[in-house]
PDB file of N, CA and C in Angstrom:
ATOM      1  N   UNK A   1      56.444  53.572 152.682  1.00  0.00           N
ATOM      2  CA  UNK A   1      57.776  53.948 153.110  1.00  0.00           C
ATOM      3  C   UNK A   1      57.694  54.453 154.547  1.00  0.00           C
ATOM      4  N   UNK A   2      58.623  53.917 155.270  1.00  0.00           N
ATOM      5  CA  UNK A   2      58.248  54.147 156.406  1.00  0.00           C
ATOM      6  C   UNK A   2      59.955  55.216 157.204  1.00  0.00           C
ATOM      7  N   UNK A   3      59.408  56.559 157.287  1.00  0.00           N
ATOM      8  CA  UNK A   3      60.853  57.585 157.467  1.00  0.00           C
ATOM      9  C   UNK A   3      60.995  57.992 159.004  1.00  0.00           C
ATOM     10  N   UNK A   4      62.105  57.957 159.719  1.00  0.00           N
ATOM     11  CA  UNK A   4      62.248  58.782 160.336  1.00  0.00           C
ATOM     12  C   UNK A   4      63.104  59.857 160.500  1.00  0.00           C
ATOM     13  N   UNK A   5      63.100  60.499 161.493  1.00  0.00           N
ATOM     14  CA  UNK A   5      64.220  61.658 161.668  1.00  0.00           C
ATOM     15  C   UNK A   5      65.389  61.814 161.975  1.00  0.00           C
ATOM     16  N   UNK A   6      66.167  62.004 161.067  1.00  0.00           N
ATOM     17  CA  UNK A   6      67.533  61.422 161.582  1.00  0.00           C
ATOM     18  C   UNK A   6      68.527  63.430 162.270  1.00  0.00           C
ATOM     19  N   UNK A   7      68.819  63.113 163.327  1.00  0.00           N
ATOM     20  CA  UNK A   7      69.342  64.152 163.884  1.00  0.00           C
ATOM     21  C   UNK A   7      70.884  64.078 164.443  1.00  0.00           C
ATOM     22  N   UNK A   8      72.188  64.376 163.094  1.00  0.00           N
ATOM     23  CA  UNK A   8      73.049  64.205 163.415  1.00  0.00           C
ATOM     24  C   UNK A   8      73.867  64.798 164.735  1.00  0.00           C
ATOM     25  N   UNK A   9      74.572  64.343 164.965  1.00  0.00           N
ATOM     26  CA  UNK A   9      75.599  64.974 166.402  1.00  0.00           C
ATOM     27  C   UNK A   9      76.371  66.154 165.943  1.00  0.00           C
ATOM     28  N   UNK A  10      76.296  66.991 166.693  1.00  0.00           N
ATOM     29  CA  UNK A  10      77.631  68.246 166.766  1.00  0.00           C
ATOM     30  C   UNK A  10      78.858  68.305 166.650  1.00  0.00           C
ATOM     31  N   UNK A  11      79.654  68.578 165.532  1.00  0.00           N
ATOM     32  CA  UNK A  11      80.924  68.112 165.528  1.00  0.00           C
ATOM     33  C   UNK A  11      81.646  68.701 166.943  1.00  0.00           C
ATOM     34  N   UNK A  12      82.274  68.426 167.540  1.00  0.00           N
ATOM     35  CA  UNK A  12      83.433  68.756 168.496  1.00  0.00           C
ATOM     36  C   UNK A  12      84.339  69.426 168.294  1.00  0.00           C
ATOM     37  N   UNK A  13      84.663  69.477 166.803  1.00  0.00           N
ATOM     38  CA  UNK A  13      85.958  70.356 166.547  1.00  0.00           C
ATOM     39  C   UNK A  13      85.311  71.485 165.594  1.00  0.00           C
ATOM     40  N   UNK A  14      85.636  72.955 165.544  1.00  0.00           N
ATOM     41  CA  UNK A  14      85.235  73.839 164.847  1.00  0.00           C
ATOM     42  C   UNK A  14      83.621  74.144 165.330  1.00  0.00           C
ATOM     43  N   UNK A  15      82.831  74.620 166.236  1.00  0.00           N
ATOM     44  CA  UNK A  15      81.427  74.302 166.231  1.00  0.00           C
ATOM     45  C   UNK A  15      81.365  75.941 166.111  1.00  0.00           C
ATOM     46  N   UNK A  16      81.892  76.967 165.599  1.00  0.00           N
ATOM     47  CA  UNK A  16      81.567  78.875 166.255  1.00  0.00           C
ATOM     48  C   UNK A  16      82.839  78.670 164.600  1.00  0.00           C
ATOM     49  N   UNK A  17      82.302  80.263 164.443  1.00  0.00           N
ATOM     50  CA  UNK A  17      83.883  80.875 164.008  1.00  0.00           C
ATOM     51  C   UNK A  17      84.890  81.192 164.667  1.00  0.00           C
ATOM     52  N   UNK A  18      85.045  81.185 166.089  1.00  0.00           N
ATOM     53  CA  UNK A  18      86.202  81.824 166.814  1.00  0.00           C
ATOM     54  C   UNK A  18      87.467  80.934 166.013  1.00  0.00           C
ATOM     55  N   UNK A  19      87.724  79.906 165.530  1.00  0.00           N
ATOM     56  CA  UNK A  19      88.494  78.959 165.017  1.00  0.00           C
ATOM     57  C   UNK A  19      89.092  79.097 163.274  1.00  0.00           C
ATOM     58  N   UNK A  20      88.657  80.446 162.883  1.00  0.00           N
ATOM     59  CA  UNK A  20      88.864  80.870 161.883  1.00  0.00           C
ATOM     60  C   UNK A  20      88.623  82.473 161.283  1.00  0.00           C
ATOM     61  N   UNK A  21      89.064  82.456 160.285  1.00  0.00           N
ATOM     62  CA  UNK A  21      89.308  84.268 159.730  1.00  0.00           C
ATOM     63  C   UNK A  21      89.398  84.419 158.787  1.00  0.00           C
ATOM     64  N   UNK A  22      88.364  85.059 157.798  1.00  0.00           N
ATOM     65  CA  UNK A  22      88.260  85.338 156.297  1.00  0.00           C
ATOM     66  C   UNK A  22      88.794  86.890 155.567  1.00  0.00           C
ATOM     67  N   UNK A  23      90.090  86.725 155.435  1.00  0.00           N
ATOM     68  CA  UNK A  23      91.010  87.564 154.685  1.00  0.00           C
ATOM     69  C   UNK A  23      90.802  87.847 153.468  1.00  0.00           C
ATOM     70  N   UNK A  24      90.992  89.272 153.300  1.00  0.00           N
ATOM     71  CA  UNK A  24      91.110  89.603 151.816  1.00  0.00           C
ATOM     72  C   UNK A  24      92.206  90.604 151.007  1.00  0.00           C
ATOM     73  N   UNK A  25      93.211  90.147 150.601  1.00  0.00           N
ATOM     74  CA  UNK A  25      94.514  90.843 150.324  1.00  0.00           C
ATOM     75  C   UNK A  25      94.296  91.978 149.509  1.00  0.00           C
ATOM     76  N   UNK A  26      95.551  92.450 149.058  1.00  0.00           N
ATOM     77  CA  UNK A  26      95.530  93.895 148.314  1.00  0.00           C
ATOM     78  C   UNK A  26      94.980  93.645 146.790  1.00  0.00           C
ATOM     79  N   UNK A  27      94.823  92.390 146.564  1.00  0.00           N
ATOM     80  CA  UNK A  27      94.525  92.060 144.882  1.00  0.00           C
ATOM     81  C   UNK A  27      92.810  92.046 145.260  1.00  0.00           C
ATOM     82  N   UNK A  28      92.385  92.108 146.318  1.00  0.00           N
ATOM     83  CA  UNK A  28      90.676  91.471 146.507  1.00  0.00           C
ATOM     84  C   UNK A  28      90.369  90.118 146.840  1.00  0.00           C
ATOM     85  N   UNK A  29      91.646  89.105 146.501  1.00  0.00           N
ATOM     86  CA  UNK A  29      91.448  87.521 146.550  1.00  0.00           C
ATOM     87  C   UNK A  29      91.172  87.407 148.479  1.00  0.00           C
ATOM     88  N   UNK A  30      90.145  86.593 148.475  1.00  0.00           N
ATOM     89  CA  UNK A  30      89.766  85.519 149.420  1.00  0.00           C
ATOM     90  C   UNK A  30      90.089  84.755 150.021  1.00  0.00           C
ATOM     91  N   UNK A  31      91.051  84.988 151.270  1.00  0.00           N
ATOM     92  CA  UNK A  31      91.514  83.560 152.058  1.00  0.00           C
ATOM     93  C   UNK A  31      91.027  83.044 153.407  1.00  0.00           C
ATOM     94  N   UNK A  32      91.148  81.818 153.635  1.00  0.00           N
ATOM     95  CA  UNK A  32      90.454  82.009 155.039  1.00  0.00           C
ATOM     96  C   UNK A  32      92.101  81.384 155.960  1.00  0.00           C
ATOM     97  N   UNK A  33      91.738  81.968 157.485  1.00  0.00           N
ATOM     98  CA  UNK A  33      93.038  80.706 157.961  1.00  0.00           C
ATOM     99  C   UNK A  33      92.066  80.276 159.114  1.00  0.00           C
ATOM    100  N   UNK A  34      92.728  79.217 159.625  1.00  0.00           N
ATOM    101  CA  UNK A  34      91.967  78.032 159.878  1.00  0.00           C
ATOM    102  C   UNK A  34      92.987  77.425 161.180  1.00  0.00           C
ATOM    103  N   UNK A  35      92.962  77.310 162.144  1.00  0.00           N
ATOM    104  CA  UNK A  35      92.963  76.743 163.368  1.00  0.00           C
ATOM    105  C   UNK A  35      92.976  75.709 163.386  1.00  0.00           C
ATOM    106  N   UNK A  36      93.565  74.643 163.012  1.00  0.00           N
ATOM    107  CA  UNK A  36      93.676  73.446 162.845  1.00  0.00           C
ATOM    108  C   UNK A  36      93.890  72.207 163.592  1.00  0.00           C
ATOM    109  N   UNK A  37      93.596  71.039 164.261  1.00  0.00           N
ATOM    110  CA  UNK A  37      93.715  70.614 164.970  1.00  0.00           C
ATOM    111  C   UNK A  37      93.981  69.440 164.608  1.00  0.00           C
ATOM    112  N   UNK A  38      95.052  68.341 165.332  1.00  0.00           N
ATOM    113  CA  UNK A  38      95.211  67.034 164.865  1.00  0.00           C
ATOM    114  C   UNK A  38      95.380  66.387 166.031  1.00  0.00           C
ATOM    115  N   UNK A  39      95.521  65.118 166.145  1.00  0.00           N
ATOM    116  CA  UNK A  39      95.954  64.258 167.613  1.00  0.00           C
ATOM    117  C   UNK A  39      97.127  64.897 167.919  1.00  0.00           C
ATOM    118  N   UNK A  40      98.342  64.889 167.299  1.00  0.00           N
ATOM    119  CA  UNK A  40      99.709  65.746 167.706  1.00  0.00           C
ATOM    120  C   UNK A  40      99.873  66.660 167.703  1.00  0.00           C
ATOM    121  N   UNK A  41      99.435  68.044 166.985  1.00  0.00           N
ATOM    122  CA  UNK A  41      99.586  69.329 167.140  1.00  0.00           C
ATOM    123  C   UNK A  41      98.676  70.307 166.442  1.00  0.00           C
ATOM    124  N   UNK A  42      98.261  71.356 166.908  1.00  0.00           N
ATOM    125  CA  UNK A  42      97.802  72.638 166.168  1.00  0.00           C
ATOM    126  C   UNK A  42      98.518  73.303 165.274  1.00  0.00           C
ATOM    127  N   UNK A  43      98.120  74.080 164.558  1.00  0.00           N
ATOM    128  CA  UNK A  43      98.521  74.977 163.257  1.00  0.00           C
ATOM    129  C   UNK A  43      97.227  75.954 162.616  1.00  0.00           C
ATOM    130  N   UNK A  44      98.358  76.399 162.245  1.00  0.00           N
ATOM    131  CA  UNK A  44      97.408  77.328 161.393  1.00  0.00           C
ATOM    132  C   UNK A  44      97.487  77.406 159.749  1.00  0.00           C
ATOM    133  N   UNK A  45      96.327  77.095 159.140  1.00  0.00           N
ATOM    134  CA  UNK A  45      96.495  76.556 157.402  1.00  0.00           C
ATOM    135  C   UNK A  45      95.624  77.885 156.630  1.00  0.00           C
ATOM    136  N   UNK A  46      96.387  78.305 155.909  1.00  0.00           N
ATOM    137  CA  UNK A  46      95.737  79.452 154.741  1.00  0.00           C
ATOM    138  C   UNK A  46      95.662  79.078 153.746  1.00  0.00           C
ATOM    139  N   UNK A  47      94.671  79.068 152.942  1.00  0.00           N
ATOM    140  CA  UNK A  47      94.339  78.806 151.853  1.00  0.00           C
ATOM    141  C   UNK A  47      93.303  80.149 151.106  1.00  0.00           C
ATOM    142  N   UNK A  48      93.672  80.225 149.802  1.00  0.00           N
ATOM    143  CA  UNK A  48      92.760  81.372 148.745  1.00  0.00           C
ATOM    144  C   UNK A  48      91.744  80.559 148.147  1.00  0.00           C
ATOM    145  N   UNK A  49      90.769  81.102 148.208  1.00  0.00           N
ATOM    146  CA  UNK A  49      89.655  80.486 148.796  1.00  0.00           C
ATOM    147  C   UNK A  49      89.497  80.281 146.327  1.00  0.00           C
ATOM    148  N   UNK A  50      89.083  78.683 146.109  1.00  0.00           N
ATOM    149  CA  UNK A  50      88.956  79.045 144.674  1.00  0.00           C
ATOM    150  C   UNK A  50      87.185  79.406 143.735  1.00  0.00           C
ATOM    151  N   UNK A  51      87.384  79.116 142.773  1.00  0.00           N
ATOM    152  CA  UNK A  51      86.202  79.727 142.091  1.00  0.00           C
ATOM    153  C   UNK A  51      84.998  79.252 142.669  1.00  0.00           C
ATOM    154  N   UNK A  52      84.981  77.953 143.192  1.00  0.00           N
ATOM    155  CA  UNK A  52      83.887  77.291 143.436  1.00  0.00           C
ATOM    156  C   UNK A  52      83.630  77.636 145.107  1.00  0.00           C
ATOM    157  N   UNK A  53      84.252  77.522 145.713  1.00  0.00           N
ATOM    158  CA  UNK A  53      84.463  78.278 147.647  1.00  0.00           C
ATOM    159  C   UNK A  53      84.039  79.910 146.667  1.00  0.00           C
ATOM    160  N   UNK A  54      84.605  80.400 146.247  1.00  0.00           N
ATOM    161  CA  UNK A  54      83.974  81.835 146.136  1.00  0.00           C
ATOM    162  C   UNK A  54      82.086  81.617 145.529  1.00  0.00           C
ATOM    163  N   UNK A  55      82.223  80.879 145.030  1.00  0.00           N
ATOM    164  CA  UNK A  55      80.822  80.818 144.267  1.00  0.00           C
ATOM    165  C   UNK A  55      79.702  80.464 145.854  1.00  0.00           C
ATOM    166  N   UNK A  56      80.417  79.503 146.424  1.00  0.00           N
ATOM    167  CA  UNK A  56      79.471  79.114 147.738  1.00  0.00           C
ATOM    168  C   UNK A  56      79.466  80.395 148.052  1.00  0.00           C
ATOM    169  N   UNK A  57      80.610  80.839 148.867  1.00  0.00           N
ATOM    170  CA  UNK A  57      80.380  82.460 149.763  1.00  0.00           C
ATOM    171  C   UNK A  57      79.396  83.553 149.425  1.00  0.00           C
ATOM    172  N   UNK A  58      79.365  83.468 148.268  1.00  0.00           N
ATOM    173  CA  UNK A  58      78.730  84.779 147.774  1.00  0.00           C
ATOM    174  C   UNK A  58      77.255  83.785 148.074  1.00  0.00           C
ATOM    175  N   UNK A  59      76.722  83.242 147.990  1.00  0.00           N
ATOM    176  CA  UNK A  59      75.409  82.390 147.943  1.00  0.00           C
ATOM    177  C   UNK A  59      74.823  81.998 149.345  1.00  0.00           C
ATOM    178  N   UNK A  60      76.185  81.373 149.790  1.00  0.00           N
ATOM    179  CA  UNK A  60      76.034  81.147 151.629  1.00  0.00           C
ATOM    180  C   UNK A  60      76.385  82.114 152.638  1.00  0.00           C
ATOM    181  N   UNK A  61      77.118  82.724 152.173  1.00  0.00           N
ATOM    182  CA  UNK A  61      78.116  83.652 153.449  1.00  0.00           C
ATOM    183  C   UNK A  61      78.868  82.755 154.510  1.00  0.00           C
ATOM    184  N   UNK A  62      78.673  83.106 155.578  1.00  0.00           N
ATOM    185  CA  UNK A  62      79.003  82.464 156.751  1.00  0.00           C
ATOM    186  C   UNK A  62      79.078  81.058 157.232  1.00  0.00           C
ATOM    187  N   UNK A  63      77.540  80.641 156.733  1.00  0.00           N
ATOM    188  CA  UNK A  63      77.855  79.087 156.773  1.00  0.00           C
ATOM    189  C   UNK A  63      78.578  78.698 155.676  1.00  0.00           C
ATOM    190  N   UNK A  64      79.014  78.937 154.293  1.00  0.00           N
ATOM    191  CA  UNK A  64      79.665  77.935 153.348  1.00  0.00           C
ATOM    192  C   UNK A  64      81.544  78.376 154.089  1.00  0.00           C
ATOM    193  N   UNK A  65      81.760  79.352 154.789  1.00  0.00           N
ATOM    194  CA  UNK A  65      82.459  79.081 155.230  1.00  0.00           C
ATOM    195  C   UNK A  65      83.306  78.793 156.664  1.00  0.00           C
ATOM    196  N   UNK A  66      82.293  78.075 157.615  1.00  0.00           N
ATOM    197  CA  UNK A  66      82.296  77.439 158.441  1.00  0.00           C
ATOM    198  C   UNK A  66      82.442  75.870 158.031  1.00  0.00           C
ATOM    199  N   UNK A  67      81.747  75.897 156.731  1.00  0.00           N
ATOM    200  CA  UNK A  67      81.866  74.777 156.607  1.00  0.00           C
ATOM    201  C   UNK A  67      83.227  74.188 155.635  1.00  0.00           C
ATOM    202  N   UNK A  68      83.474  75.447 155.610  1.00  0.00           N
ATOM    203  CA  UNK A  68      85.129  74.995 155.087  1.00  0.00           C
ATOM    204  C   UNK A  68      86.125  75.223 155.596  1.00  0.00           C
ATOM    205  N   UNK A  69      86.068  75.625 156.827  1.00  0.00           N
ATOM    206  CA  UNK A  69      86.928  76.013 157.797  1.00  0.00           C
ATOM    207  C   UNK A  69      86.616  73.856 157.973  1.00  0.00           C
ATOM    208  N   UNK A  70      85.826  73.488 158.739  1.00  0.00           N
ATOM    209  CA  UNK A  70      85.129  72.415 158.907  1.00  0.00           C
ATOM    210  C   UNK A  70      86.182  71.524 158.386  1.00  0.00           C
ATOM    211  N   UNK A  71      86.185  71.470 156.868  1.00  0.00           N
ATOM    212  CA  UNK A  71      87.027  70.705 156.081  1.00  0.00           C
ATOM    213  C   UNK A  71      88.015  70.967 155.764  1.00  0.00           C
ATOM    214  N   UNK A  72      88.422  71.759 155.733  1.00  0.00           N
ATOM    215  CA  UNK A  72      90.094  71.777 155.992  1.00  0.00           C
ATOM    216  C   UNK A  72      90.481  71.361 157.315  1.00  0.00           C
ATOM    217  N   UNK A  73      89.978  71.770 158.312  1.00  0.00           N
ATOM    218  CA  UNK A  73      90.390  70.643 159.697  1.00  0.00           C
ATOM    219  C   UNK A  73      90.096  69.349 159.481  1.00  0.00           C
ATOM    220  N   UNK A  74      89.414  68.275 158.555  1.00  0.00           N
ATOM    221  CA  UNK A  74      89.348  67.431 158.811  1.00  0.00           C
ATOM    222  C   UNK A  74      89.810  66.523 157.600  1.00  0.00           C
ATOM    223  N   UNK A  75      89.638  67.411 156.940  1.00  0.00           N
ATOM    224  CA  UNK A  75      90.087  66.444 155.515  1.00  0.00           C
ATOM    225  C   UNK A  75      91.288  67.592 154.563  1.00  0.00           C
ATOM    226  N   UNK A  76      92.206  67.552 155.635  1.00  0.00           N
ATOM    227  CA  UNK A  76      93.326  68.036 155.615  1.00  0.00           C
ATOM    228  C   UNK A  76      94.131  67.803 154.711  1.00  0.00           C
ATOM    229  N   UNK A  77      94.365  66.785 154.287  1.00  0.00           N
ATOM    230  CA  UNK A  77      94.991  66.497 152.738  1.00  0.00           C
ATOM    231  C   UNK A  77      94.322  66.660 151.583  1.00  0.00           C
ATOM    232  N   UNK A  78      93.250  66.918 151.607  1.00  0.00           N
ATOM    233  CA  UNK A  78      92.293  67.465 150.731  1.00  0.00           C
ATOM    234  C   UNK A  78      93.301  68.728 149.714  1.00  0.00           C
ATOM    235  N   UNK A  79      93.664  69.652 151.198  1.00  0.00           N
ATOM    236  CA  UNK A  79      93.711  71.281 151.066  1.00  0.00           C
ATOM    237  C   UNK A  79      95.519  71.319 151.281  1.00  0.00           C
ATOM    238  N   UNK A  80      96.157  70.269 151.074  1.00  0.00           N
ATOM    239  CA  UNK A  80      97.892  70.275 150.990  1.00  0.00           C
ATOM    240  C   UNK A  80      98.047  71.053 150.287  1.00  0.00           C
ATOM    241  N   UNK A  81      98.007  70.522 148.827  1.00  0.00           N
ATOM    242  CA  UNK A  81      98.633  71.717 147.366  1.00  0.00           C
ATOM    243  C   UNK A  81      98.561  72.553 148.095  1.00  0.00           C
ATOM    244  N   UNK A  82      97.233  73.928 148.530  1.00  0.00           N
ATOM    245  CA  UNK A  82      96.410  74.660 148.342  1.00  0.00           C
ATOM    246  C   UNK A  82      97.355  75.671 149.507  1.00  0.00           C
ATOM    247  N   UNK A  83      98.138  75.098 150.620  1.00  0.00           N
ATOM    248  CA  UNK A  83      98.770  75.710 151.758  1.00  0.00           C
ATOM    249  C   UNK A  83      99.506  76.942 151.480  1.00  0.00           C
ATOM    250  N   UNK A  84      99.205  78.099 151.702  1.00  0.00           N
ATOM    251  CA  UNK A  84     100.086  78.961 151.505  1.00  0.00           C
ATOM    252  C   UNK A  84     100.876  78.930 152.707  1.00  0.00           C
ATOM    253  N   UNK A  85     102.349  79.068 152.657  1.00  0.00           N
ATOM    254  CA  UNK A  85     102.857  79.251 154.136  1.00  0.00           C
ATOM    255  C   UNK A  85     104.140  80.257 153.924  1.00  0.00           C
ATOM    256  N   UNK A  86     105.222  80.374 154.748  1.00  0.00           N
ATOM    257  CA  UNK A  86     106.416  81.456 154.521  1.00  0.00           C
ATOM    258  C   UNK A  86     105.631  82.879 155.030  1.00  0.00           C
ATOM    259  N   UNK A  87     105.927  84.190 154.524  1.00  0.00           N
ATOM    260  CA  UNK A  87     105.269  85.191 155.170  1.00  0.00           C
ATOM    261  C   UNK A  87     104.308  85.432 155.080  1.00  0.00           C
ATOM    262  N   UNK A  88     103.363  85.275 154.159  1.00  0.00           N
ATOM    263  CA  UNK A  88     102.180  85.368 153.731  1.00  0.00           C
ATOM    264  C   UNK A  88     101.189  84.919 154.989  1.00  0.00           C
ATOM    265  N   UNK A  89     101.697  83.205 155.514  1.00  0.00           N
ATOM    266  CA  UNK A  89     100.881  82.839 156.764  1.00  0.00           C
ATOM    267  C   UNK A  89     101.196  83.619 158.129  1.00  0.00           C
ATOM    268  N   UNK A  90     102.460  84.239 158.094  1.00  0.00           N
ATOM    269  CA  UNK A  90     103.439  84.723 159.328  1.00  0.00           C
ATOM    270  C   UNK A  90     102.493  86.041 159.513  1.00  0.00           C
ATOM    271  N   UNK A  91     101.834  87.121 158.822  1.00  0.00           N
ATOM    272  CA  UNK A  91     101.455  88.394 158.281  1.00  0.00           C
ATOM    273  C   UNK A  91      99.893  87.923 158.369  1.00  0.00           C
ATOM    274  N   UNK A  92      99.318  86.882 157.651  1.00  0.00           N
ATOM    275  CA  UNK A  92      97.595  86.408 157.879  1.00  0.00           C
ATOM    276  C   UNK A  92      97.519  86.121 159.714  1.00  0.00           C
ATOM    277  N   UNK A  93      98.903  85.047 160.237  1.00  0.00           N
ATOM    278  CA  UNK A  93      98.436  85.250 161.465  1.00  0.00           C
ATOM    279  C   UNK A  93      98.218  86.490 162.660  1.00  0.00           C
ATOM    280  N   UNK A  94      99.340  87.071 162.537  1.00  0.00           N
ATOM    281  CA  UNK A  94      99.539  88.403 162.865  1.00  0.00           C
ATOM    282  C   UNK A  94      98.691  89.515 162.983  1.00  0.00           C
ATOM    283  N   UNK A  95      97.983  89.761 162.032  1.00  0.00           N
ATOM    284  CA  UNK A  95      96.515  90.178 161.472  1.00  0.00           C
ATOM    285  C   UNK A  95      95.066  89.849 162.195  1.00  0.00           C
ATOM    286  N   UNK A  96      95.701  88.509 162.007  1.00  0.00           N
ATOM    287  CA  UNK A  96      93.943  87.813 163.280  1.00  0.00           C
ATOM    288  C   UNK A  96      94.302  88.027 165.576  1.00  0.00           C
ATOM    289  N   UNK A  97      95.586  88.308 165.532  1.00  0.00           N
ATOM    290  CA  UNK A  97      95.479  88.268 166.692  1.00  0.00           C
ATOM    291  C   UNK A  97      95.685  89.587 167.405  1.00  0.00           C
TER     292      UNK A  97
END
């Protein structure tokens, strides 16, 4: 077998946390919001983070959620249902700046 090293490229979008913020409300639940980027416009997407994103965090920390900051910018319909928006996002943004 003959292997070499394969050394993927740096994504361009999301590469730091400055592009995201891991919230935790008055119940204890887990959200992150997320800086979002598309060809037409920015936003900002909140989502409560579920059993299985909590199961990474506690295991990864930081990177499992970089890397879901990651995917919700990119596989954005993934995380539709999941959008909290109305005051909840108005009050999460507010908070981060």
């Amino acid at each position: 077998m003959n292997l070499k090293v394969v050394e993927p490229p740096k994504a361009d979008y999301h590469p730091d946390d400055s592009r995201w913020h891991l919230l935790r409300d008055v119940n204890g639940s887990l959200h992150i919001l997320v800086a979002c980027e598309s060809s037409l416009v920015s936003y900002e997407c909140l989502i409560k983070l579920n059993d299985g994103e909590l199961l990474d965090y506690h295991g990864l920390g930081w990177l499992s959620m970089q890397h879901l900051a990651n995917r919700i910018n990119y596989f954005v319909d993934e995380y539709k249902s999941r959008r909290i928006v109305g005051a909840a996002l108005a009050s999460a943004i507010a908070v981060t700046r």
